[in-house]
C-alpha atoms as a PDB file:
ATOM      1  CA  UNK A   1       0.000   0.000   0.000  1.00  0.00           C
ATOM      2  CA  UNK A   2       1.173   3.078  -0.938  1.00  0.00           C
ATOM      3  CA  UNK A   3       1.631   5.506   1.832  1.00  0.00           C
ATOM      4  CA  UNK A   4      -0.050   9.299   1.298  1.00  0.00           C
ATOM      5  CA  UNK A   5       1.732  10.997   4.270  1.00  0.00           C
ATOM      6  CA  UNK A   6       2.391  14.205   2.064  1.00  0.00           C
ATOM      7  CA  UNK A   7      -1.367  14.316   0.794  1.00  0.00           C
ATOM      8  CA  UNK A   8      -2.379  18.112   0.877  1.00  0.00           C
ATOM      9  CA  UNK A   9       0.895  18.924   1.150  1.00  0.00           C
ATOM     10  CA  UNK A  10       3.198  21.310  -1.223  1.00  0.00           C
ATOM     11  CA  UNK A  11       6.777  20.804  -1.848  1.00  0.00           C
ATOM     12  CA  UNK A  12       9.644  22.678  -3.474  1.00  0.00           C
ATOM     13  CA  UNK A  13      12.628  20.583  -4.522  1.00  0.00           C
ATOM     14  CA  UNK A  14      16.076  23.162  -5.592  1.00  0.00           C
ATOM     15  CA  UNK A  15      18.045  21.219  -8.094  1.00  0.00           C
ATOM     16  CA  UNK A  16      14.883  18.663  -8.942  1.00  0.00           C
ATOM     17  CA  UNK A  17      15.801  17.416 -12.057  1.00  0.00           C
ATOM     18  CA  UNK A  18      19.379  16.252 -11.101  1.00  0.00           C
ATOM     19  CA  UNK A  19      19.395  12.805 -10.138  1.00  0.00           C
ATOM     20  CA  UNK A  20      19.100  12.798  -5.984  1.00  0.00           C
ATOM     21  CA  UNK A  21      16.824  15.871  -6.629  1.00  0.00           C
ATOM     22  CA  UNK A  22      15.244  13.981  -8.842  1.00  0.00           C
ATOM     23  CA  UNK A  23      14.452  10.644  -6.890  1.00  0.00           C
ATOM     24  CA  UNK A  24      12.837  13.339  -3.810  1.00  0.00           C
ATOM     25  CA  UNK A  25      10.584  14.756  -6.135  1.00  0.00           C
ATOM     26  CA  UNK A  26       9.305  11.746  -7.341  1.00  0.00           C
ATOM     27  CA  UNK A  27       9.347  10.225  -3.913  1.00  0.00           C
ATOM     28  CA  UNK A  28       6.951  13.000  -2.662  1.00  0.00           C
ATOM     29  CA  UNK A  29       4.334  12.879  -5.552  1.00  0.00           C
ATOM     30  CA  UNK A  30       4.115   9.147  -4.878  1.00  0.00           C
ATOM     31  CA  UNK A  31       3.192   9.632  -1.218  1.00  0.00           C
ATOM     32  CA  UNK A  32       0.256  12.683  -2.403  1.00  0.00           C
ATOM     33  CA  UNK A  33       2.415  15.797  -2.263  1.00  0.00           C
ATOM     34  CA  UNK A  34       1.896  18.585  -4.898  1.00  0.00           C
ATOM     35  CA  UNK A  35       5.581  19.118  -6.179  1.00  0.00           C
ATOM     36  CA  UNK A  36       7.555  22.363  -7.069  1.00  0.00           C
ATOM     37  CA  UNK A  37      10.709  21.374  -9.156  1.00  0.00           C
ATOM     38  CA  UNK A  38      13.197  24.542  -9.115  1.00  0.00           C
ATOM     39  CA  UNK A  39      16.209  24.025 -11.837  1.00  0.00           C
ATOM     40  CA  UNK A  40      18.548  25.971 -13.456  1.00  0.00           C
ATOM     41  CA  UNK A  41      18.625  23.276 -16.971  1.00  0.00           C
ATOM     42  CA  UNK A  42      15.122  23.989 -18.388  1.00  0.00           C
ATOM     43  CA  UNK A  43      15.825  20.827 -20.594  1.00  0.00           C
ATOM     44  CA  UNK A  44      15.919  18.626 -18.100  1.00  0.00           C
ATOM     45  CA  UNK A  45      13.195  20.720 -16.236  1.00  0.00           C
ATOM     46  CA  UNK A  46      10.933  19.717 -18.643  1.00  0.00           C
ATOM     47  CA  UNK A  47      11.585  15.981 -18.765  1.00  0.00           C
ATOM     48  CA  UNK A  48      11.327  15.853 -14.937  1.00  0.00           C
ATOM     49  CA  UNK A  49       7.766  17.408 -15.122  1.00  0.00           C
ATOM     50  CA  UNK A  50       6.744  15.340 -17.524  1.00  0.00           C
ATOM     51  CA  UNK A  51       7.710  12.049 -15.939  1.00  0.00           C
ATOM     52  CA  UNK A  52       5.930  12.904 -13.119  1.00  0.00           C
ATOM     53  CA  UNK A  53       3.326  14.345 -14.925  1.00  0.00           C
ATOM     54  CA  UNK A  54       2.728  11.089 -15.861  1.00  0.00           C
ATOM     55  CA  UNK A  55       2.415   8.991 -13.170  1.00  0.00           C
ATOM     56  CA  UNK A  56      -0.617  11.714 -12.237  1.00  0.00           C
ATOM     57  CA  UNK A  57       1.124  13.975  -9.603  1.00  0.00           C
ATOM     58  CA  UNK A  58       0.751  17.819  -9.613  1.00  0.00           C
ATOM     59  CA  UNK A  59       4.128  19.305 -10.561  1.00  0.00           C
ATOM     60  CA  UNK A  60       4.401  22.855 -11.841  1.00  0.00           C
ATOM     61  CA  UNK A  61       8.746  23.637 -12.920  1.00  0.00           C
ATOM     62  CA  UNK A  62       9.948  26.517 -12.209  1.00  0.00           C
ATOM     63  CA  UNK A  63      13.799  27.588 -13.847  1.00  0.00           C
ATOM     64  CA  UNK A  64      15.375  29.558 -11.109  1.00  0.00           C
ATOM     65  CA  UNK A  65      18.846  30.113 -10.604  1.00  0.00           C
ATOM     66  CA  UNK A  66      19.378  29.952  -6.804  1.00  0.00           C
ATOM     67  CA  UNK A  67      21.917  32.537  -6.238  1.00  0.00           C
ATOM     68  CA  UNK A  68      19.492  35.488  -7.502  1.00  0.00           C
ATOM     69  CA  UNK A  69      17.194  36.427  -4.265  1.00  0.00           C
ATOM     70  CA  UNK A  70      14.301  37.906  -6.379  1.00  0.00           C
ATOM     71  CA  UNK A  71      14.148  35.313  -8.962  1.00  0.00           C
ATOM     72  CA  UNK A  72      13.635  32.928  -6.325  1.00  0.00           C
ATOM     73  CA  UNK A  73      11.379  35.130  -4.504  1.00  0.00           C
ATOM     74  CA  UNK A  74       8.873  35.524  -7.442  1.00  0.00           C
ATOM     75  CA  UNK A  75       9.211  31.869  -8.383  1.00  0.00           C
ATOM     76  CA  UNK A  76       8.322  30.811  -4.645  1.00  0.00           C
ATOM     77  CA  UNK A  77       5.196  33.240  -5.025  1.00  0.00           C
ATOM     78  CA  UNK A  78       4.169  31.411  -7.801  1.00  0.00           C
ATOM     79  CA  UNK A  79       4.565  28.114  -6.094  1.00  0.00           C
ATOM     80  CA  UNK A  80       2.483  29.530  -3.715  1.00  0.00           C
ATOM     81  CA  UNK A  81      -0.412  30.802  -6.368  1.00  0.00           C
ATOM     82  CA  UNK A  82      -0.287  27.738  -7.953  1.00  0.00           C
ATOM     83  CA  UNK A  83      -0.673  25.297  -4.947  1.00  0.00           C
ATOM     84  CA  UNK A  84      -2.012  27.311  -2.458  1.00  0.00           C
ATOM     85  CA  UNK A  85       0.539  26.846  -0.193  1.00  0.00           C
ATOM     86  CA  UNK A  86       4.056  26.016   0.865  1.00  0.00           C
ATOM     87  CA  UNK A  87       4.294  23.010   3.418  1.00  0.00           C
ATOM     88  CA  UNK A  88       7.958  21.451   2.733  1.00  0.00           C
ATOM     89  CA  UNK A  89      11.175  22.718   0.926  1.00  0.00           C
ATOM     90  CA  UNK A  90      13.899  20.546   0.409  1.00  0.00           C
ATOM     91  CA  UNK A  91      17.127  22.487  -0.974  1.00  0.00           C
ATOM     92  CA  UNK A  92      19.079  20.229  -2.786  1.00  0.00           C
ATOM     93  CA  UNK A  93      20.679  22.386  -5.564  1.00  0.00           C
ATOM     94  CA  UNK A  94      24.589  22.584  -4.495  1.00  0.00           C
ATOM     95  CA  UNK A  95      27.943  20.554  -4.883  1.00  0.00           C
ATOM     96  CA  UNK A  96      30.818  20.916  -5.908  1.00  0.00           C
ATOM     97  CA  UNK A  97      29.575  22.332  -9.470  1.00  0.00           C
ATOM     98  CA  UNK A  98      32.833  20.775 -10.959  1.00  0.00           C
ATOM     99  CA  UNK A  99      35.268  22.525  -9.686  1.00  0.00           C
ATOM    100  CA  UNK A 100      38.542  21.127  -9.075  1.00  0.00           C
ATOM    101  CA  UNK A 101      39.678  19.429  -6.038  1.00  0.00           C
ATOM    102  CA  UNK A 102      43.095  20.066  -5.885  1.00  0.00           C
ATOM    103  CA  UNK A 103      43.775  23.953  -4.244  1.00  0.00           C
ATOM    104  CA  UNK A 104      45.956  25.155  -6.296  1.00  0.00           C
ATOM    105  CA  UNK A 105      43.893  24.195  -9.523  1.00  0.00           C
ATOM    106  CA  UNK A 106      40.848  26.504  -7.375  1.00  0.00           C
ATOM    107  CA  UNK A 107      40.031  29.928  -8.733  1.00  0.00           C
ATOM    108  CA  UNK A 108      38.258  32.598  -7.499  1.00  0.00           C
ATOM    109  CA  UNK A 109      35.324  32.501  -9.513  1.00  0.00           C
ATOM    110  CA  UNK A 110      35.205  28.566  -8.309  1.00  0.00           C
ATOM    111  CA  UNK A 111      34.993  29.523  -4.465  1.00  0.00           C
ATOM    112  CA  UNK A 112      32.525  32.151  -5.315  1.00  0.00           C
ATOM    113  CA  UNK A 113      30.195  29.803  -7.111  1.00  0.00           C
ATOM    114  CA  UNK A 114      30.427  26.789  -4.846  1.00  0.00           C
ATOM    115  CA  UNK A 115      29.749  29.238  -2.050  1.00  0.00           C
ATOM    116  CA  UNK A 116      26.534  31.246  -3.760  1.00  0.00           C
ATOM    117  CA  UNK A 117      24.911  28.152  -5.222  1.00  0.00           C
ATOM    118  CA  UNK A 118      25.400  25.830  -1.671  1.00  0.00           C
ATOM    119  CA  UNK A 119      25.034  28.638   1.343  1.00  0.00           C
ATOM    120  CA  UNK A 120      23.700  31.848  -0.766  1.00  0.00           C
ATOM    121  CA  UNK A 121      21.149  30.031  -2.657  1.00  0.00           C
ATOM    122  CA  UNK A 122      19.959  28.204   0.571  1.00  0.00           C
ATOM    123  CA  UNK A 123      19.574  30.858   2.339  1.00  0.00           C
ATOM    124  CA  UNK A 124      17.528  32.358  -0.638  1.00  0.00           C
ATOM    125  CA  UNK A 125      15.149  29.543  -1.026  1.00  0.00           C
ATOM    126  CA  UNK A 126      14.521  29.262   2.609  1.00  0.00           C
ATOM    127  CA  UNK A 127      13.720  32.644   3.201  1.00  0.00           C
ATOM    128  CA  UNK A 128      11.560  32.744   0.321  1.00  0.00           C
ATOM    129  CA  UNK A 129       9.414  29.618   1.552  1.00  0.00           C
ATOM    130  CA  UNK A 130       9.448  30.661   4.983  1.00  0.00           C
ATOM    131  CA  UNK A 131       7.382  33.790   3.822  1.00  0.00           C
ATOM    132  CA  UNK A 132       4.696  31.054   2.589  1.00  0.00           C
ATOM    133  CA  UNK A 133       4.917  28.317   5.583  1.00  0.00           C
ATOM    134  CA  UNK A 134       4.024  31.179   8.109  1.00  0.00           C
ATOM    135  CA  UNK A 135       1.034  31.809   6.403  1.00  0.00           C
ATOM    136  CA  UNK A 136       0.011  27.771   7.070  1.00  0.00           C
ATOM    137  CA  UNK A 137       0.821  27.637  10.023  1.00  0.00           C
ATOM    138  CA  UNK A 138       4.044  25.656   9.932  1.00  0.00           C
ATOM    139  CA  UNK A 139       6.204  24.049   7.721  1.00  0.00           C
ATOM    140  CA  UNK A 140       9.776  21.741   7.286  1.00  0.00           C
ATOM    141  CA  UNK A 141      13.044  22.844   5.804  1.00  0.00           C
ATOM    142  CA  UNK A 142      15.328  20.274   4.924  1.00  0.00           C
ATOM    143  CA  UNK A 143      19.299  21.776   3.703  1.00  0.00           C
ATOM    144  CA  UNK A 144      21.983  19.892   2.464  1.00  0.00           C
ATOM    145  CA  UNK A 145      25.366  19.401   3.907  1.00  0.00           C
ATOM    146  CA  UNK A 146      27.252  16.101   3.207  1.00  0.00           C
ATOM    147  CA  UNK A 147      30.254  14.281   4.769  1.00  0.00           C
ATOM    148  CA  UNK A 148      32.513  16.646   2.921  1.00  0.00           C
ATOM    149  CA  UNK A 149      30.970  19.232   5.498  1.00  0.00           C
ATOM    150  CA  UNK A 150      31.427  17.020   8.713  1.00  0.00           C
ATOM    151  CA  UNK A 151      34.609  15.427   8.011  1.00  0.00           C
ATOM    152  CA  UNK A 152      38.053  15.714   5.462  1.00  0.00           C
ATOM    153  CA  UNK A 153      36.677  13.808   2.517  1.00  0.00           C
ATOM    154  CA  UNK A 154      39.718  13.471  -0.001  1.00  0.00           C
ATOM    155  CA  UNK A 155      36.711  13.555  -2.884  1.00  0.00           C
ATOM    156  CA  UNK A 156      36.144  17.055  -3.000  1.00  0.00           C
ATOM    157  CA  UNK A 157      37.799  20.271  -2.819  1.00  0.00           C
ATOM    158  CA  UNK A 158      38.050  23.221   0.269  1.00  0.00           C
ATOM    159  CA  UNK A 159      35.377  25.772  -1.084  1.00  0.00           C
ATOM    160  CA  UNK A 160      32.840  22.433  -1.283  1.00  0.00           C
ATOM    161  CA  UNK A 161      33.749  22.127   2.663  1.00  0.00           C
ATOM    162  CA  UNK A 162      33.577  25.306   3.391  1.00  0.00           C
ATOM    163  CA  UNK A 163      30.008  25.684   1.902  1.00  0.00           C
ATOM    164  CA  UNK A 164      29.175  22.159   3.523  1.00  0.00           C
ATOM    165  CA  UNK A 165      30.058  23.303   6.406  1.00  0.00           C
ATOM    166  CA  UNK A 166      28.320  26.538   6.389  1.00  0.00           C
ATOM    167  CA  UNK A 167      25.056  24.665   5.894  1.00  0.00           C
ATOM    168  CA  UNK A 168      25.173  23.081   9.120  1.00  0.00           C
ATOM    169  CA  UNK A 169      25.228  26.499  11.173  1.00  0.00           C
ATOM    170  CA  UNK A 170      22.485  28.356   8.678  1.00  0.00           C
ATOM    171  CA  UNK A 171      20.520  25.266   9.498  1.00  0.00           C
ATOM    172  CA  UNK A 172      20.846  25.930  13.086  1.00  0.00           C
ATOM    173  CA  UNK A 173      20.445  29.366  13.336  1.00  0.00           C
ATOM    174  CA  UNK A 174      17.471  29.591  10.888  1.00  0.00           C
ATOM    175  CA  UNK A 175      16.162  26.787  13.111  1.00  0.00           C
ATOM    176  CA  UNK A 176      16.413  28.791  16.330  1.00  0.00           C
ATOM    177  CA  UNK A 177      14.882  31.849  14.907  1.00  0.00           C
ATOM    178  CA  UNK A 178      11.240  30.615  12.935  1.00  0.00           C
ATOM    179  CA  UNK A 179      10.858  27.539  15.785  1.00  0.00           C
ATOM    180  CA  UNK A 180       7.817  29.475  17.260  1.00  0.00           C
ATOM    181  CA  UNK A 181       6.313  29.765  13.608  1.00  0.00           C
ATOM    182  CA  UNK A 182       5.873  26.285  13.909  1.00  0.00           C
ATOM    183  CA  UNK A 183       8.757  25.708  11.038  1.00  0.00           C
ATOM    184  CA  UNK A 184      11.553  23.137  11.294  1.00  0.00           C
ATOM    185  CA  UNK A 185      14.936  23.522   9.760  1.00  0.00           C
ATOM    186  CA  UNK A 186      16.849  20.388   9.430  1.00  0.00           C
ATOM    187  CA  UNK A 187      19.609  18.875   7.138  1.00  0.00           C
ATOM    188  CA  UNK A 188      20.955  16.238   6.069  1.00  0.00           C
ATOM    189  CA  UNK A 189      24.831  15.212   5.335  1.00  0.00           C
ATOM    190  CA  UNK A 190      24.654  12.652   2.824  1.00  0.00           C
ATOM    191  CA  UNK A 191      28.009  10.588   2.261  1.00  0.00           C
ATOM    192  CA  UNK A 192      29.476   9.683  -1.144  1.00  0.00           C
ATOM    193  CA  UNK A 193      26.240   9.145  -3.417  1.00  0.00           C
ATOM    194  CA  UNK A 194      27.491   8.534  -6.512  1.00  0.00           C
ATOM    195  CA  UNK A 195      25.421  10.613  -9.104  1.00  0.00           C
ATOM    196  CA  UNK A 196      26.209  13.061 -12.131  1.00  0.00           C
ATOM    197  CA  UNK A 197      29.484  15.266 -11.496  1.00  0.00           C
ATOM    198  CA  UNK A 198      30.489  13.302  -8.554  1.00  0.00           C
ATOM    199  CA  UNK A 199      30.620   9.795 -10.110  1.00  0.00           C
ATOM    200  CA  UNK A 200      33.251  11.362 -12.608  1.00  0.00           C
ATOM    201  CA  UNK A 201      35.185  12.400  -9.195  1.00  0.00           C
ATOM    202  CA  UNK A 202      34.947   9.138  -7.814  1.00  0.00           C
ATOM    203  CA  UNK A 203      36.227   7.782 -10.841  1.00  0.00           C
ATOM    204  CA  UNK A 204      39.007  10.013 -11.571  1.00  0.00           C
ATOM    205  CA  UNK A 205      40.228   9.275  -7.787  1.00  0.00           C
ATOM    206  CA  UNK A 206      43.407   7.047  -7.624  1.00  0.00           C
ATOM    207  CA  UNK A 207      42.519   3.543  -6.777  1.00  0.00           C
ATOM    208  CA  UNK A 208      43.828   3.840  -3.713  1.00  0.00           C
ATOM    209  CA  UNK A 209      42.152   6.616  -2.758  1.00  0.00           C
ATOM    210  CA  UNK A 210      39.157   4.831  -3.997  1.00  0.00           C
ATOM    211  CA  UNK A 211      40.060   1.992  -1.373  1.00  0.00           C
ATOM    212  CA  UNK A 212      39.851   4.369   0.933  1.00  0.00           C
ATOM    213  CA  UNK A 213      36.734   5.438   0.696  1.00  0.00           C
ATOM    214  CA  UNK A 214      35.180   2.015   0.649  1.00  0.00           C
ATOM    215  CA  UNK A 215      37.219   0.742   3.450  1.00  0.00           C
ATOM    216  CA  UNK A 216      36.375   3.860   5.505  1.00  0.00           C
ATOM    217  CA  UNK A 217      32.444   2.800   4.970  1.00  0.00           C
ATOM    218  CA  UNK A 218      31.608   0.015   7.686  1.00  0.00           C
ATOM    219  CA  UNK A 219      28.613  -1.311   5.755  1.00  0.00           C
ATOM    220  CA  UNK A 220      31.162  -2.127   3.228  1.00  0.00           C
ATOM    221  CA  UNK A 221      29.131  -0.731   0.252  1.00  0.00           C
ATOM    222  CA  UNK A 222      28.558   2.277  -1.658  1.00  0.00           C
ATOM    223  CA  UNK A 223      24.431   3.494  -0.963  1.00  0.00           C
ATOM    224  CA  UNK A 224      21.377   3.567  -2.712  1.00  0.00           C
ATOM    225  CA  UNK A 225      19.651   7.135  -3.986  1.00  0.00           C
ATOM    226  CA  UNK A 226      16.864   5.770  -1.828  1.00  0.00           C
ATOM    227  CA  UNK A 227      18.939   5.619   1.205  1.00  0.00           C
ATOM    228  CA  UNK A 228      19.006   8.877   1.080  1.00  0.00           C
ATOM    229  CA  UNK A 229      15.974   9.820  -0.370  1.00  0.00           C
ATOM    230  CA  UNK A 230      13.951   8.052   2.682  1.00  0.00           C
ATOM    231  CA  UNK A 231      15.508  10.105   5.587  1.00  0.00           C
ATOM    232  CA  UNK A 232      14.988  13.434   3.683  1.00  0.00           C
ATOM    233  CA  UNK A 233      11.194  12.121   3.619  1.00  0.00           C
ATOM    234  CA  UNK A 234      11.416  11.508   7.011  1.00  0.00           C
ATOM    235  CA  UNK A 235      12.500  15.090   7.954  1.00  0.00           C
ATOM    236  CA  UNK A 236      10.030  16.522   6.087  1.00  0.00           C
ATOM    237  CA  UNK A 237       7.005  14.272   7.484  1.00  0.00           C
ATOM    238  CA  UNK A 238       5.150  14.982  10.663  1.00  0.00           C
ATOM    239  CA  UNK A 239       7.259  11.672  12.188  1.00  0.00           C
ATOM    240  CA  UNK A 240       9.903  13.945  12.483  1.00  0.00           C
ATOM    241  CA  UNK A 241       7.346  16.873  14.342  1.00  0.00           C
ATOM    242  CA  UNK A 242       9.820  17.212  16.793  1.00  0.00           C
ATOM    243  CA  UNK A 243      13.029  17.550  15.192  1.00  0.00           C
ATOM    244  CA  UNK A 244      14.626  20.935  14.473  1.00  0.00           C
ATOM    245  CA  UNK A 245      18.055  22.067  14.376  1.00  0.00           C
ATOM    246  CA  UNK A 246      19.802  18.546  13.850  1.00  0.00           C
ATOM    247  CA  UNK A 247      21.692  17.060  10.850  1.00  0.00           C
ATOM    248  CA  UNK A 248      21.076  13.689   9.977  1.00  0.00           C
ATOM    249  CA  UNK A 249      24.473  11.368   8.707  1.00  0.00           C
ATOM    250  CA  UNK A 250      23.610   9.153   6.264  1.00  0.00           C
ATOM    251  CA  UNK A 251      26.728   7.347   5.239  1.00  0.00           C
ATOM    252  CA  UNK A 252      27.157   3.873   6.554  1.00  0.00           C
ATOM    253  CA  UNK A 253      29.175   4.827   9.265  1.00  0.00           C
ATOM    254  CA  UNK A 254      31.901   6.395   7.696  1.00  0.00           C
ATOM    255  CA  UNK A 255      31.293   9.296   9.876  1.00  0.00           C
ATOM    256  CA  UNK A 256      30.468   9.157  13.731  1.00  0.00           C
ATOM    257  CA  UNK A 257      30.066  12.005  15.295  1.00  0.00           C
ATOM    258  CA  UNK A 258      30.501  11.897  19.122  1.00  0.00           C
END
């Protein structure tokens, strides 16, 4: 039996059409929620809306490039217009935006990109949907920091863990400061999920450092999309009603925080 925990609901996913983005849109139009997809590629825009157009969910696309604060603004308005509300955001548009790893290979106009699209555009889209969830009464934010942001990952480069990073205590404070609006901010800190850009890293790592990685991992095995499509879910469901301000690790132990 399908499950229709998000019935009612509206949801905005940043970066929706890239392949974990992807997998949480379609994961909350199959449990009932009216879906937002917000993407800078209107190509693949498109074919995302159309898939799920398909299966008979109620997804609008919206190309919006995170870093601009009034392009996000009107787009979240029209979200808003469209559905009648804004219930759940999920900002997944970030990375490393292939850039190199290796610091002296990083330019300027690298660090300034990782940073606006990851922290900057966050910030952006959360603000934007908090305007809406206040008017319902509540609402869930759910960021996205990763391993890289937690830990020394030898996959990616400084400005990616510096933007990782920087999630973690936006998420906090944001968290702190609409709690009495009824509106929780979590994240989550995926480990090494190899889609897009980052299976290319992954690939262009020494086998050694490859090793590494796998070795590091106690479940012995590189994850599932769904692995980490399911706790995102979770964070943005009323299971999680009483959850704000936390990060969530999701990466087989590779990473344990004390």
């Amino acid at each position: 039996m399908v499950s229709a925990r998000f019935n009612g609901k509206a949801a905005i996913v940043t970066g929706g059409s890239g392949g974990l983005g992807s997998a949480i849109a379609e994961a909350l139009a199959s449990e009932g929620a009216m879906v937002a997809i917000f993407d800078t590629n209107a190509e693949t825009l498109q074919k995302s809306v159309i898939a799920l157009e398909t299966t008979g969910a109620k997804v609008i696309g919206e190309v919006v490039d995170v870093r601009n604060d009034e392009e996000v603004k009107s787009a979240v308005e029209r979200v808003a217009k469209s559905f009648g509300r804004v219930d759940i955001l999920v900002a997944a548009a970030g990375g490393s935006l292939g850039t190199p790893r290796d610091l002296n290979d990083i330019s300027e106009a690298d660090i300034d990109l990782v940073m606006d699209v990851n922290v900057k555009g966050t910030f952006n889209c959360a603000r934007a949907a908090i305007e809406q969830m206040k008017k319902v009464g509540g609402g869930s934010i759910i960021t996205f920091s990763s391993i890289g942001g937690r830990g020394a990952s030898p996959v990616t480069g400084v400005p990616y863990a510096a933007a990782k990073s920087g999630i973690l205590g936006l998420t906090r404070r944001l968290a702190k400061e609409v709690g009495p609006d009824n509106i929780r901010v979590n994240a989550v800190a995926p480990g090494l999920f190899l889609t897009g850009r980052l299976q290319g890293m992954f690939d262009a790592l020494a086998e050694s450092e490859r090793n590494e990685v796998l070795n590091a991992i106690p479940l012995k095995r590189m994850p599932e999309i769904n692995e980490c499509v399911q706790p995102v879910l979770f964070l943005a469901s009323d299971a999680a009603s009483y959850m704000t301000g936390t990060v969530l690790d999701v990466n087989g132990g590779r990473l344990m925080p004390s």
